[in-house]
Protein backbone atom coordinates (compact mmCIF):
# COMPACT_ATOMS: atom_id res chain seq x y z
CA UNK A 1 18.75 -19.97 8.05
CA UNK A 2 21.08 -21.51 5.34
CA UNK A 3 21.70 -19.99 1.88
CA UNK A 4 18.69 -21.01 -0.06
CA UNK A 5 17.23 -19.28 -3.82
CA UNK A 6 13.85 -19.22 -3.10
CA UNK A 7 11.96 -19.17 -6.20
CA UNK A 8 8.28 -17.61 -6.02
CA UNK A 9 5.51 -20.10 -5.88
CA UNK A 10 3.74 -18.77 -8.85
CA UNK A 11 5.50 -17.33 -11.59
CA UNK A 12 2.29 -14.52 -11.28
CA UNK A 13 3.72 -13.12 -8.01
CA UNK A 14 3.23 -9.49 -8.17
CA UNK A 15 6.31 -7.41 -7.42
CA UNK A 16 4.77 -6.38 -3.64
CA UNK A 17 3.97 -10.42 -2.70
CA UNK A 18 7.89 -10.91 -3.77
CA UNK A 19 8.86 -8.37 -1.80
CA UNK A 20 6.42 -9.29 1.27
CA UNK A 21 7.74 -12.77 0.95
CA UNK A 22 11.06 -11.67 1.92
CA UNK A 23 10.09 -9.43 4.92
CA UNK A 24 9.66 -12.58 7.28
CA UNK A 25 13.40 -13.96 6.75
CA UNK A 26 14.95 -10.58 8.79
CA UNK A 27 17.59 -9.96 5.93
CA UNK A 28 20.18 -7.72 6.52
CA UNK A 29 21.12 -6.73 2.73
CA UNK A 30 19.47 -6.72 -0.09
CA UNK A 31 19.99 -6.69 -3.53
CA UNK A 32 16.40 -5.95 -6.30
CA UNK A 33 16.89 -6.12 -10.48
CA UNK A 34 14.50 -5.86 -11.95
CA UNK A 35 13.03 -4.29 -15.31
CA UNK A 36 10.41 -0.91 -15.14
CA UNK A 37 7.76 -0.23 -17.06
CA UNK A 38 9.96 0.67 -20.04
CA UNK A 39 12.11 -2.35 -19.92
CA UNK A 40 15.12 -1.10 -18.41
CA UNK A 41 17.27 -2.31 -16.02
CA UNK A 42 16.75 -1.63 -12.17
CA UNK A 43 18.95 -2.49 -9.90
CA UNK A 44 19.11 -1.10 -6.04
CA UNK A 45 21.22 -2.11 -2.92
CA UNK A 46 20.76 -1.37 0.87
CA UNK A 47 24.62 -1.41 2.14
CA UNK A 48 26.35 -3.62 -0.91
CA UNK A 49 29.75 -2.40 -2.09
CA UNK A 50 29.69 -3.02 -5.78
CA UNK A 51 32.11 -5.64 -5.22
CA UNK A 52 29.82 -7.70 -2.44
CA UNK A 53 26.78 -7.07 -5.05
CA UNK A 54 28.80 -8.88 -7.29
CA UNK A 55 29.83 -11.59 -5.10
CA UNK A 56 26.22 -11.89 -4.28
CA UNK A 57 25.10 -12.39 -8.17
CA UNK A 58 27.43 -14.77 -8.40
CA UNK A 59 26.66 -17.05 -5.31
CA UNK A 60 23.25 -16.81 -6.57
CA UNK A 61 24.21 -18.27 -10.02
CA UNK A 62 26.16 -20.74 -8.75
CA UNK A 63 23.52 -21.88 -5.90
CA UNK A 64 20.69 -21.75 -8.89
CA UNK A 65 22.83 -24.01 -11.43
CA UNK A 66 23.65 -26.14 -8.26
CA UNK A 67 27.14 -25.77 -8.37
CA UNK A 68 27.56 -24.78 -4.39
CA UNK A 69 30.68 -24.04 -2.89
């Protein structure tokens, strides 16, 4: 499967349909943020370096704004 930003078809999806949605594609890292129920920041990673989590963020920015490399 190519690079694609999937964005969810409702923007109601509950946090468990988002995550559901993603169990099909067989993805080898992840990367969550997210906000709690106090607001603040969440972020987890399943075998990300900071550095690749990074590089990840930003592929996602640029694929979002369209700008693909």
């Amino acid at each position: 499967m190519s690079n694609v930003a999937r964005l969810p078809a409702s923007d109601h999806m509950t946090v468990e349909q988002a995550l559901d949605y993603t169990k099909k594609d067989g993805l080898t890292e992840v990367l969550i943020i997210g906000h709690d129920a106090d607001g603040d920041l969440i972020i987890r990673s399943s075998h990300l370096s900071r550095k690749d989590a990074l590089w990840l963020l930003e592929q996602g920015k640029l694929h979002t704004l369209g700008l693909d490399v």
